[in-house]
PDB file of N, CA and C in Angstrom:
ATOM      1  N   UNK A   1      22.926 -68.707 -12.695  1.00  0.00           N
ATOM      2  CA  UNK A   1      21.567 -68.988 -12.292  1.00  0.00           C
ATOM      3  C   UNK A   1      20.654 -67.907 -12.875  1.00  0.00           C
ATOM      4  N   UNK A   2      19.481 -68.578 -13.115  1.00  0.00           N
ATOM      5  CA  UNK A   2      18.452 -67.678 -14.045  1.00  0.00           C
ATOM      6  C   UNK A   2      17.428 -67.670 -13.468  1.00  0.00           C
ATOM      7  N   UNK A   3      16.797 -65.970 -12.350  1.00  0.00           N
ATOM      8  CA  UNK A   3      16.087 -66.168 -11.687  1.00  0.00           C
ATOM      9  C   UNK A   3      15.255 -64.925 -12.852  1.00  0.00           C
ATOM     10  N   UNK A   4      13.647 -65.308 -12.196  1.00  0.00           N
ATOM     11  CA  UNK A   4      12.798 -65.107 -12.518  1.00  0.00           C
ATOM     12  C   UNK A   4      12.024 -64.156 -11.598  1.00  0.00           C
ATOM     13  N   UNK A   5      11.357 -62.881 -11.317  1.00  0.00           N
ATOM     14  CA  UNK A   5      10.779 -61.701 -10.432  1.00  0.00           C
ATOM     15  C   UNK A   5       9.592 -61.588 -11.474  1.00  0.00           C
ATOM     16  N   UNK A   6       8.324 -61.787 -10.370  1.00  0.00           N
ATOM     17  CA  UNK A   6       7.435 -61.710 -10.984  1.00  0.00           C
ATOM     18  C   UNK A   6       6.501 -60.810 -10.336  1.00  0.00           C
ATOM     19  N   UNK A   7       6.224 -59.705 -10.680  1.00  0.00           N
ATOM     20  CA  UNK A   7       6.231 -58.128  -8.977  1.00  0.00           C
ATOM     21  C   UNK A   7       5.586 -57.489  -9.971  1.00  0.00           C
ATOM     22  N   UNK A   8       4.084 -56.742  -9.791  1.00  0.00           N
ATOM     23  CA  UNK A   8       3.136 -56.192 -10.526  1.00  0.00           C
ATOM     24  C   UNK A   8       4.248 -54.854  -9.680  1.00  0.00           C
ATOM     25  N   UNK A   9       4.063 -54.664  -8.545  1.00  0.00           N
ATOM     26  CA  UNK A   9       4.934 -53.018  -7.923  1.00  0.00           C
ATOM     27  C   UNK A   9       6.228 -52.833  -8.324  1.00  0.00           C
ATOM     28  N   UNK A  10       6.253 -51.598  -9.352  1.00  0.00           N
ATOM     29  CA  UNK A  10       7.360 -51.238  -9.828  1.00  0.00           C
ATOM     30  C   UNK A  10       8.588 -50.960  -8.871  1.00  0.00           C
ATOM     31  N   UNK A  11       7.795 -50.890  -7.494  1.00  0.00           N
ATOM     32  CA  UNK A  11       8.913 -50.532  -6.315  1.00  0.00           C
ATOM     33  C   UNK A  11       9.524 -51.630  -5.829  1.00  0.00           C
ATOM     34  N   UNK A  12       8.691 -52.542  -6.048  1.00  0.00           N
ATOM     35  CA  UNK A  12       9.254 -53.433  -5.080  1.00  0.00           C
ATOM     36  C   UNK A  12      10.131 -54.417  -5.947  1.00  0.00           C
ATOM     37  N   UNK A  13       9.534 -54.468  -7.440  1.00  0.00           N
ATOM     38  CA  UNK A  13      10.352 -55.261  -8.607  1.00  0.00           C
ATOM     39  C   UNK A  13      11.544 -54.597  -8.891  1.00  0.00           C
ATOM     40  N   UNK A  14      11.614 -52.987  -8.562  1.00  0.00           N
ATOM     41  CA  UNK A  14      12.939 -52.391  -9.055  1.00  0.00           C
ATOM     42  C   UNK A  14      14.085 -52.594  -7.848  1.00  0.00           C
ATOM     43  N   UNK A  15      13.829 -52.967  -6.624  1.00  0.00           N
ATOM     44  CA  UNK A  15      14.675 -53.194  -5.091  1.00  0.00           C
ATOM     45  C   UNK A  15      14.792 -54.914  -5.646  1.00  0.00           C
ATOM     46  N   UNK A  16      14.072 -55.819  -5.931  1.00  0.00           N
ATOM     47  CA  UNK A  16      14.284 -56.954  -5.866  1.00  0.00           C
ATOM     48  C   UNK A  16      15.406 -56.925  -7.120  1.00  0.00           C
ATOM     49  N   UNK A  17      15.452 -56.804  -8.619  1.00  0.00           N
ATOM     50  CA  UNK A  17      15.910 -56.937  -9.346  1.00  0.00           C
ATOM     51  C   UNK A  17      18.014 -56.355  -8.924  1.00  0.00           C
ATOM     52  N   UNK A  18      17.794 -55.265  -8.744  1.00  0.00           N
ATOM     53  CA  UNK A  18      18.779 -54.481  -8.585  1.00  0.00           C
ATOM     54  C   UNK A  18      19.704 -55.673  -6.948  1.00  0.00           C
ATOM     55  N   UNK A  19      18.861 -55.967  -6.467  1.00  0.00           N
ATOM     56  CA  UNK A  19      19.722 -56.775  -5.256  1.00  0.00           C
ATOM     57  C   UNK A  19      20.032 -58.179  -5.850  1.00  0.00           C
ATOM     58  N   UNK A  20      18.961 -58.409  -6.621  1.00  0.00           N
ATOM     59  CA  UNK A  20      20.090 -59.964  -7.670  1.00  0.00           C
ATOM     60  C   UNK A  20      20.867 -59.674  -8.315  1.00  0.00           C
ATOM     61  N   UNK A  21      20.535 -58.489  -9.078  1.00  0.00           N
ATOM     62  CA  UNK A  21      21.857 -58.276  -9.621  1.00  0.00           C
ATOM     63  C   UNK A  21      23.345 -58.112  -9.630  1.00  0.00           C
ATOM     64  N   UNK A  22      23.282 -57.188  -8.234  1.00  0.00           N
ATOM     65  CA  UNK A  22      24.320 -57.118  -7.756  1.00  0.00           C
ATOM     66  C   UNK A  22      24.803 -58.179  -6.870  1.00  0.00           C
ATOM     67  N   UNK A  23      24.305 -59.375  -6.738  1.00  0.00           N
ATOM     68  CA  UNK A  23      25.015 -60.707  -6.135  1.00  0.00           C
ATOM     69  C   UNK A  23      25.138 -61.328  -7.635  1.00  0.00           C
ATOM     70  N   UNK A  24      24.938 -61.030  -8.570  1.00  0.00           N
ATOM     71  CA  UNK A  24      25.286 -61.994  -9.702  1.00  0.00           C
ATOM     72  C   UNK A  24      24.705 -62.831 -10.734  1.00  0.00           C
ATOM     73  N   UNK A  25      23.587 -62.790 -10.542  1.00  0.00           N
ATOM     74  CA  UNK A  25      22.269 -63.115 -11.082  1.00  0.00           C
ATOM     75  C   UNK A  25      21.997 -62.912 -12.134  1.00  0.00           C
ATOM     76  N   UNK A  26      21.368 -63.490 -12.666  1.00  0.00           N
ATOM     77  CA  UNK A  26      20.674 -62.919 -14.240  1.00  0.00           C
ATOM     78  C   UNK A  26      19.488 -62.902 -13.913  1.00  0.00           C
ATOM     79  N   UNK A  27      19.142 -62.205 -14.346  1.00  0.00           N
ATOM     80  CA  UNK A  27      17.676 -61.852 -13.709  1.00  0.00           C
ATOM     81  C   UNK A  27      16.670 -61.501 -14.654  1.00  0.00           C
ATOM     82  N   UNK A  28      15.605 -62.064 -15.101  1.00  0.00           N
ATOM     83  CA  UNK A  28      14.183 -61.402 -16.122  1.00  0.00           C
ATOM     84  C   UNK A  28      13.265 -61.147 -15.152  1.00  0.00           C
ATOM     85  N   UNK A  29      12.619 -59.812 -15.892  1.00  0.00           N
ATOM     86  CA  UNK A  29      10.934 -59.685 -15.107  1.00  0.00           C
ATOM     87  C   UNK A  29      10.173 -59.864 -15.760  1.00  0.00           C
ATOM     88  N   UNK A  30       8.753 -60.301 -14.817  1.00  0.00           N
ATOM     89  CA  UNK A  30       7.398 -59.896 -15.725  1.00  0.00           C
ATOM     90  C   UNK A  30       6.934 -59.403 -14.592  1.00  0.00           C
ATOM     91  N   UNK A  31       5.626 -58.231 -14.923  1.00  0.00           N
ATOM     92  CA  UNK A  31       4.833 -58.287 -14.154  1.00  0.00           C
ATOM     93  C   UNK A  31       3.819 -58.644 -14.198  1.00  0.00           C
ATOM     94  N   UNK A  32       3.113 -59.832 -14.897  1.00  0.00           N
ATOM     95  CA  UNK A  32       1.383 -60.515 -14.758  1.00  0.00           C
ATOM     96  C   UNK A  32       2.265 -62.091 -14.935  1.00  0.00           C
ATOM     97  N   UNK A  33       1.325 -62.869 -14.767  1.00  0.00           N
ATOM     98  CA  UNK A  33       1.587 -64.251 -14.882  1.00  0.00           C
ATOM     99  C   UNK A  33       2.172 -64.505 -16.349  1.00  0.00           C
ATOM    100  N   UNK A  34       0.974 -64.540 -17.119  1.00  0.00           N
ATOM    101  CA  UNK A  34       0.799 -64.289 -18.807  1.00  0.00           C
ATOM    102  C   UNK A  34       2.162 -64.398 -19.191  1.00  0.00           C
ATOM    103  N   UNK A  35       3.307 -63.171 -18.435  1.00  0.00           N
ATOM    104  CA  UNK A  35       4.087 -62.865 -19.050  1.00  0.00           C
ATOM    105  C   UNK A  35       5.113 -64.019 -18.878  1.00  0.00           C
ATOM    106  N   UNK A  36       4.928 -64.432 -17.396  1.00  0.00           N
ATOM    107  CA  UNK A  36       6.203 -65.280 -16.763  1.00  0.00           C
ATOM    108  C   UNK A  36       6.353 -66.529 -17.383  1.00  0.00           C
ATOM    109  N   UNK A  37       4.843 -66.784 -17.802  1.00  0.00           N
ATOM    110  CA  UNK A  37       4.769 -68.125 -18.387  1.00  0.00           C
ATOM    111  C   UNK A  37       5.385 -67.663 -19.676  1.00  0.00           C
ATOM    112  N   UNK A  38       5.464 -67.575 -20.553  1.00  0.00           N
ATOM    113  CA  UNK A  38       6.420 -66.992 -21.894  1.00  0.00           C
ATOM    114  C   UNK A  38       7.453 -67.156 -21.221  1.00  0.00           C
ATOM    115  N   UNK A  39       8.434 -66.372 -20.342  1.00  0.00           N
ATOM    116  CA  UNK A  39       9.378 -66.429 -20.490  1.00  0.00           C
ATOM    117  C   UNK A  39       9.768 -67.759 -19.850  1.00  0.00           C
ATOM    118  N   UNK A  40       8.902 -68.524 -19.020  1.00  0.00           N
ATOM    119  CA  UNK A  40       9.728 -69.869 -18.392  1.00  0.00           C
ATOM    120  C   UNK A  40       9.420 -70.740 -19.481  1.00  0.00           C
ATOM    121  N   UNK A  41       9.024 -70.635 -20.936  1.00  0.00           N
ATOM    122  CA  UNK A  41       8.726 -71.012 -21.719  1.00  0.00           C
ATOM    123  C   UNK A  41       9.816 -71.407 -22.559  1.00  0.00           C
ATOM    124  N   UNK A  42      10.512 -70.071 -22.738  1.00  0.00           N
ATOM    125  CA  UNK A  42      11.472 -69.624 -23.794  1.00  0.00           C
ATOM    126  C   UNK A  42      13.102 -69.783 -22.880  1.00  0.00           C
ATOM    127  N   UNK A  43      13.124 -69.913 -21.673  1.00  0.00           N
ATOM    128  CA  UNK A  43      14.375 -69.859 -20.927  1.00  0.00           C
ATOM    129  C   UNK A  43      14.525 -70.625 -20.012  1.00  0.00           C
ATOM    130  N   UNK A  44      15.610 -71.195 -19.617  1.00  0.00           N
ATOM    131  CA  UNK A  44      15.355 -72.248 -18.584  1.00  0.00           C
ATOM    132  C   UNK A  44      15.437 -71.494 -17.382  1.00  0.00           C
ATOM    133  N   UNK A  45      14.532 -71.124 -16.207  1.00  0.00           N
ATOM    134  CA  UNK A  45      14.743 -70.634 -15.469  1.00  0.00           C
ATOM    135  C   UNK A  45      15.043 -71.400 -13.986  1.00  0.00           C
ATOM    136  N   UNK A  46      15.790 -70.862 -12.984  1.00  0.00           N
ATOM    137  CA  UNK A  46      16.293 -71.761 -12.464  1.00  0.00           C
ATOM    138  C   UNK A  46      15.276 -71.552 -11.078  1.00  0.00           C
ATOM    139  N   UNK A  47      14.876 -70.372 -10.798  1.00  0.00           N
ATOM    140  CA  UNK A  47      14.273 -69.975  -9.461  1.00  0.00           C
ATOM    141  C   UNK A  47      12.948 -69.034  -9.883  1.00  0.00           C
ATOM    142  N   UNK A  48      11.435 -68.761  -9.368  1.00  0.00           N
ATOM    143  CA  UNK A  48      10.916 -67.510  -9.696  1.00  0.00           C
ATOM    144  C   UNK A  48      10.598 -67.039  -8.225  1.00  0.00           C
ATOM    145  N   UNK A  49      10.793 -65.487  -8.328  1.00  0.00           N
ATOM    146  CA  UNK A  49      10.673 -64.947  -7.179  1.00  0.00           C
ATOM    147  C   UNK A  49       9.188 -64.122  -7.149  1.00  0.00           C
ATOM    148  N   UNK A  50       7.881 -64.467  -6.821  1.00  0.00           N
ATOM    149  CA  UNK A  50       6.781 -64.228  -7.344  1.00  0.00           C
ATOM    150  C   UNK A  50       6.169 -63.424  -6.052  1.00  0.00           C
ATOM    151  N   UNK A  51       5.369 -62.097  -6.414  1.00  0.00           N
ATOM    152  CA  UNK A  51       4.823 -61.473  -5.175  1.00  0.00           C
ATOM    153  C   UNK A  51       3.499 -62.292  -4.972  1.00  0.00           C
ATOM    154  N   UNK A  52       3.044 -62.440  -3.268  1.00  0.00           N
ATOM    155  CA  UNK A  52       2.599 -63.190  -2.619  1.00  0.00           C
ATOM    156  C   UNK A  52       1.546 -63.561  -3.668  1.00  0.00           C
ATOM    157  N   UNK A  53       0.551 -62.547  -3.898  1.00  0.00           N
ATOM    158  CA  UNK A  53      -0.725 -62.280  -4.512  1.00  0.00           C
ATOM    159  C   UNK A  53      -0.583 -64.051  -5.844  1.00  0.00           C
ATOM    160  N   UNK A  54       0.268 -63.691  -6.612  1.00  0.00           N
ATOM    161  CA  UNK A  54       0.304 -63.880  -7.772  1.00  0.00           C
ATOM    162  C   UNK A  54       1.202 -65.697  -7.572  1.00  0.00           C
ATOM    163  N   UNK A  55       1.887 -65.689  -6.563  1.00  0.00           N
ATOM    164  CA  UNK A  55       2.833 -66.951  -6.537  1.00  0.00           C
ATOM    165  C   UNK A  55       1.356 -68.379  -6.364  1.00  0.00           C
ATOM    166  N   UNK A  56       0.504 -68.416  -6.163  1.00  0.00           N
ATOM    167  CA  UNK A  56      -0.481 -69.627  -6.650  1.00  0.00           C
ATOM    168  C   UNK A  56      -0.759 -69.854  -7.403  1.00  0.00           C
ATOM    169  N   UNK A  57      -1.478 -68.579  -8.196  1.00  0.00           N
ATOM    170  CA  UNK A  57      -1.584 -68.783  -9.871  1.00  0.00           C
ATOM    171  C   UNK A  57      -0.341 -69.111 -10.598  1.00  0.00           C
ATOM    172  N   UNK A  58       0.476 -68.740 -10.361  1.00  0.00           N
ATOM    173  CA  UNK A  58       1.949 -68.556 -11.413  1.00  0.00           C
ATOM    174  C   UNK A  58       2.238 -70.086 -11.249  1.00  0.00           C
ATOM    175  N   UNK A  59       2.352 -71.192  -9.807  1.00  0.00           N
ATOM    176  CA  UNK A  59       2.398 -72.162  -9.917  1.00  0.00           C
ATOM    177  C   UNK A  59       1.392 -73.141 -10.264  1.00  0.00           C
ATOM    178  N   UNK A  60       0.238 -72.926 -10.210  1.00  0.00           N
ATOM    179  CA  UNK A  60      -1.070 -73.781 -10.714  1.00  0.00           C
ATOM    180  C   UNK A  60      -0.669 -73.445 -12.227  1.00  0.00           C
ATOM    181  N   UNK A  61      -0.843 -72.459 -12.799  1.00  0.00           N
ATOM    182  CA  UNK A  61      -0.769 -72.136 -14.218  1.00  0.00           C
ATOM    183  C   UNK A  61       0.549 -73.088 -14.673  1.00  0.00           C
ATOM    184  N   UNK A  62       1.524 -72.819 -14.534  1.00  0.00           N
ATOM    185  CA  UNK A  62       3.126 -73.644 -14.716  1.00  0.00           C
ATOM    186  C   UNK A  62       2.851 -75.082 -15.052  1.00  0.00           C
ATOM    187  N   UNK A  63       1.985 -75.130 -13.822  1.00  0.00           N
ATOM    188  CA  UNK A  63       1.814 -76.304 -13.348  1.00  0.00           C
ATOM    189  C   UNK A  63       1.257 -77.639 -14.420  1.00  0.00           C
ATOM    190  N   UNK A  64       0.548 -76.783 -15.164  1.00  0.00           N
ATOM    191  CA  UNK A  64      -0.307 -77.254 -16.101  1.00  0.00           C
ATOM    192  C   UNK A  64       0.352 -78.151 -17.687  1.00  0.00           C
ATOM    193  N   UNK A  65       1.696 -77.356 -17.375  1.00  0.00           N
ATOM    194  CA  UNK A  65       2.439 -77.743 -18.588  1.00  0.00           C
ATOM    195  C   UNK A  65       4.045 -78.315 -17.977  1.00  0.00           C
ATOM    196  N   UNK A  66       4.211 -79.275 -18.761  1.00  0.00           N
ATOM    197  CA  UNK A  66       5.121 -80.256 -17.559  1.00  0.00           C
ATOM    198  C   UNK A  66       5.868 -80.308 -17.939  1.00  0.00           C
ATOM    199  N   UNK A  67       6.907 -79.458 -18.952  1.00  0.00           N
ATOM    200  CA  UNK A  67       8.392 -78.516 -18.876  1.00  0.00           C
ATOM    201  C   UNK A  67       8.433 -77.658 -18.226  1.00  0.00           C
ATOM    202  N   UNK A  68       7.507 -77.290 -17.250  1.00  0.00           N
ATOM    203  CA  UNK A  68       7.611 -76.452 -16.445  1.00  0.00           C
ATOM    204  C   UNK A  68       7.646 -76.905 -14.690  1.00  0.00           C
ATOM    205  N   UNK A  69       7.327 -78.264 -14.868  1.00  0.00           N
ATOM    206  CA  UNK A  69       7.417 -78.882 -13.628  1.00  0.00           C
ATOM    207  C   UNK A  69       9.038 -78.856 -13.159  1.00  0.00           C
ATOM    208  N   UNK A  70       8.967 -78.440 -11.840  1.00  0.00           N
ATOM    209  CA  UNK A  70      10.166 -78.914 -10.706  1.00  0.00           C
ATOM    210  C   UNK A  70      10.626 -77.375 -10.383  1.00  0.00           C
ATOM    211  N   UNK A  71      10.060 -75.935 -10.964  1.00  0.00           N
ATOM    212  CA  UNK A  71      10.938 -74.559 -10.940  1.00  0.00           C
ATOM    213  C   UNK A  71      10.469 -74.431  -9.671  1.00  0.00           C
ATOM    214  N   UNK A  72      10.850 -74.036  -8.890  1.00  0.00           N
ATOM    215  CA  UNK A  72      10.632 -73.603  -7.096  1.00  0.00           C
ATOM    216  C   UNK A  72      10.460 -71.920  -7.829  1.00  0.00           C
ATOM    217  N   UNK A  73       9.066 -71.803  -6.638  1.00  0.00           N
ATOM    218  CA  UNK A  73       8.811 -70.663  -6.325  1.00  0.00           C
ATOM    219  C   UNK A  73       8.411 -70.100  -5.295  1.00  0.00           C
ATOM    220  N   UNK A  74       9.442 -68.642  -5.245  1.00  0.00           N
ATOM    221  CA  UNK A  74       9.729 -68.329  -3.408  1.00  0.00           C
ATOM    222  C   UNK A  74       8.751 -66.992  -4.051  1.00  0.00           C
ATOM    223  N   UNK A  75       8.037 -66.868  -2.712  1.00  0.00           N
ATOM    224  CA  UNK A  75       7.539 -65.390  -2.537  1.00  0.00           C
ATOM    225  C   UNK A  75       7.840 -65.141  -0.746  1.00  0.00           C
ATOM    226  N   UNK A  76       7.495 -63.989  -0.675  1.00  0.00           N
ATOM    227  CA  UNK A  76       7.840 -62.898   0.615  1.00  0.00           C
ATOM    228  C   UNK A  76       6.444 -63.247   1.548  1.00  0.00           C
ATOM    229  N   UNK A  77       6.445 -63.541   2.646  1.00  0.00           N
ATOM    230  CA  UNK A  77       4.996 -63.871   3.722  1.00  0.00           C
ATOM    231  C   UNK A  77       4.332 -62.237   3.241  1.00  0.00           C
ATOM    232  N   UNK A  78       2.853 -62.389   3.379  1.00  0.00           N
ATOM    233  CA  UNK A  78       1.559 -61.552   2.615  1.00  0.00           C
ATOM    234  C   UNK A  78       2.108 -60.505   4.380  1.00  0.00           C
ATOM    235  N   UNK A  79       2.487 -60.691   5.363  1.00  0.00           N
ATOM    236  CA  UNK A  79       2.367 -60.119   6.577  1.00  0.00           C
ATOM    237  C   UNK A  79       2.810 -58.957   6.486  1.00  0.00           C
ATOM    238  N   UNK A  80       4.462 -58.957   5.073  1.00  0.00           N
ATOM    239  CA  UNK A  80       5.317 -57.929   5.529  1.00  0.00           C
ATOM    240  C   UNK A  80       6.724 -58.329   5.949  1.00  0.00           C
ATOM    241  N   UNK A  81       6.823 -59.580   7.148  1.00  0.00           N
ATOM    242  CA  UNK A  81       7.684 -59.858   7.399  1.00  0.00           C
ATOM    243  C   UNK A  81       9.239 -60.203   6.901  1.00  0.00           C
ATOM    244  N   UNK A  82      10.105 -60.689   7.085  1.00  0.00           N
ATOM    245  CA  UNK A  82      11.474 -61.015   6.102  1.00  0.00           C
ATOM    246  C   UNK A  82      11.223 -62.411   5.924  1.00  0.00           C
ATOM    247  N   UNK A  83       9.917 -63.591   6.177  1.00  0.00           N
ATOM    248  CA  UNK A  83      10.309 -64.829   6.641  1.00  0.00           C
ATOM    249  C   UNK A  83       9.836 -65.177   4.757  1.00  0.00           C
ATOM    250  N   UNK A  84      10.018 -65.989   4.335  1.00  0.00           N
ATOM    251  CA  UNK A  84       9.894 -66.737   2.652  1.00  0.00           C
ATOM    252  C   UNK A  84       9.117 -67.657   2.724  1.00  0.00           C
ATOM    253  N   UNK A  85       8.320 -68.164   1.707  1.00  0.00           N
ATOM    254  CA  UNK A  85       7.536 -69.219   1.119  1.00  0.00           C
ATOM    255  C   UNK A  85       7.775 -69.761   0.382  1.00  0.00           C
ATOM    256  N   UNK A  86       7.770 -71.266  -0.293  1.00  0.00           N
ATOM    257  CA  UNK A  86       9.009 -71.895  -1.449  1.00  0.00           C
ATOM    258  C   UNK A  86       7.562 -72.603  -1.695  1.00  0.00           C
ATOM    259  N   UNK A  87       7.434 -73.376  -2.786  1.00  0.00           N
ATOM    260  CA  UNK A  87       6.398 -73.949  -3.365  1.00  0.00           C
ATOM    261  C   UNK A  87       7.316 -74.161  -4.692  1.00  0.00           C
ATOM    262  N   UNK A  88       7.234 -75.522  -4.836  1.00  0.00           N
ATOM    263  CA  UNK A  88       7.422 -76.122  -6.239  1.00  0.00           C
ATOM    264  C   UNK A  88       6.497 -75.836  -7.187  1.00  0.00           C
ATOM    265  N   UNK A  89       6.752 -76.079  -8.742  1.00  0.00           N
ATOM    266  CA  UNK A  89       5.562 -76.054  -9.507  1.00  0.00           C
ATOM    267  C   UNK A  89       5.521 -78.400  -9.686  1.00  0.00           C
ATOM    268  N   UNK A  90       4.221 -77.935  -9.609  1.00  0.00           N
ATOM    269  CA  UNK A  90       4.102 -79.741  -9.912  1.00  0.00           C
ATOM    270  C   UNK A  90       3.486 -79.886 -11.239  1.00  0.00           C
ATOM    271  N   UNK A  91       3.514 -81.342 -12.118  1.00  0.00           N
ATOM    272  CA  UNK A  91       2.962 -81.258 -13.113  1.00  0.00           C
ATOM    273  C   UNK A  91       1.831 -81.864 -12.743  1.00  0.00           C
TER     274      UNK A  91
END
């Protein structure tokens, strides 16, 4: 599985990356949209894990181009909490 971290905070992208990894993951980053779109461009990605801020744009933008339709994207609740948000990209 080919997940996708899309985390402007180097802190929080370097804890997320390192914990997929070590369950098994393949894992790419970006940190701006710009970037993610390139790489869901160039790779089939299977999941993106997008910080709160950025997970609307990243799916409106996706959204726009319809090889990119159906990638689920989870981000973390804006609160803090442990609870998740999933949002498809639609075309």
């Amino acid at each position: 599985m080919t997940l996708l971290v899309v985390e402007p905070d180097e802190g929080v992208r370097s804890e997320l990356v390192l914990d997929l990894f070590l369950h098994g993951a393949c894992v790419l980053v970006a940190e701006r949209v710009d970037e993610a779109l390139e790489l869901m461009r160039a790779v089939r990605i299977h999941c993106v894990l997008a910080a709160p801020l950025l997970a609307p744009v990243l799916r409106t933008r996706a959204g726009e181009e319809r090889a990119l339709a159906g990638v689920p994207v989870v981000t973390r609740d804006l609160a803090g909490s442990s609870a998740i948000k999933s949002m498809t990209v639609e075309a």
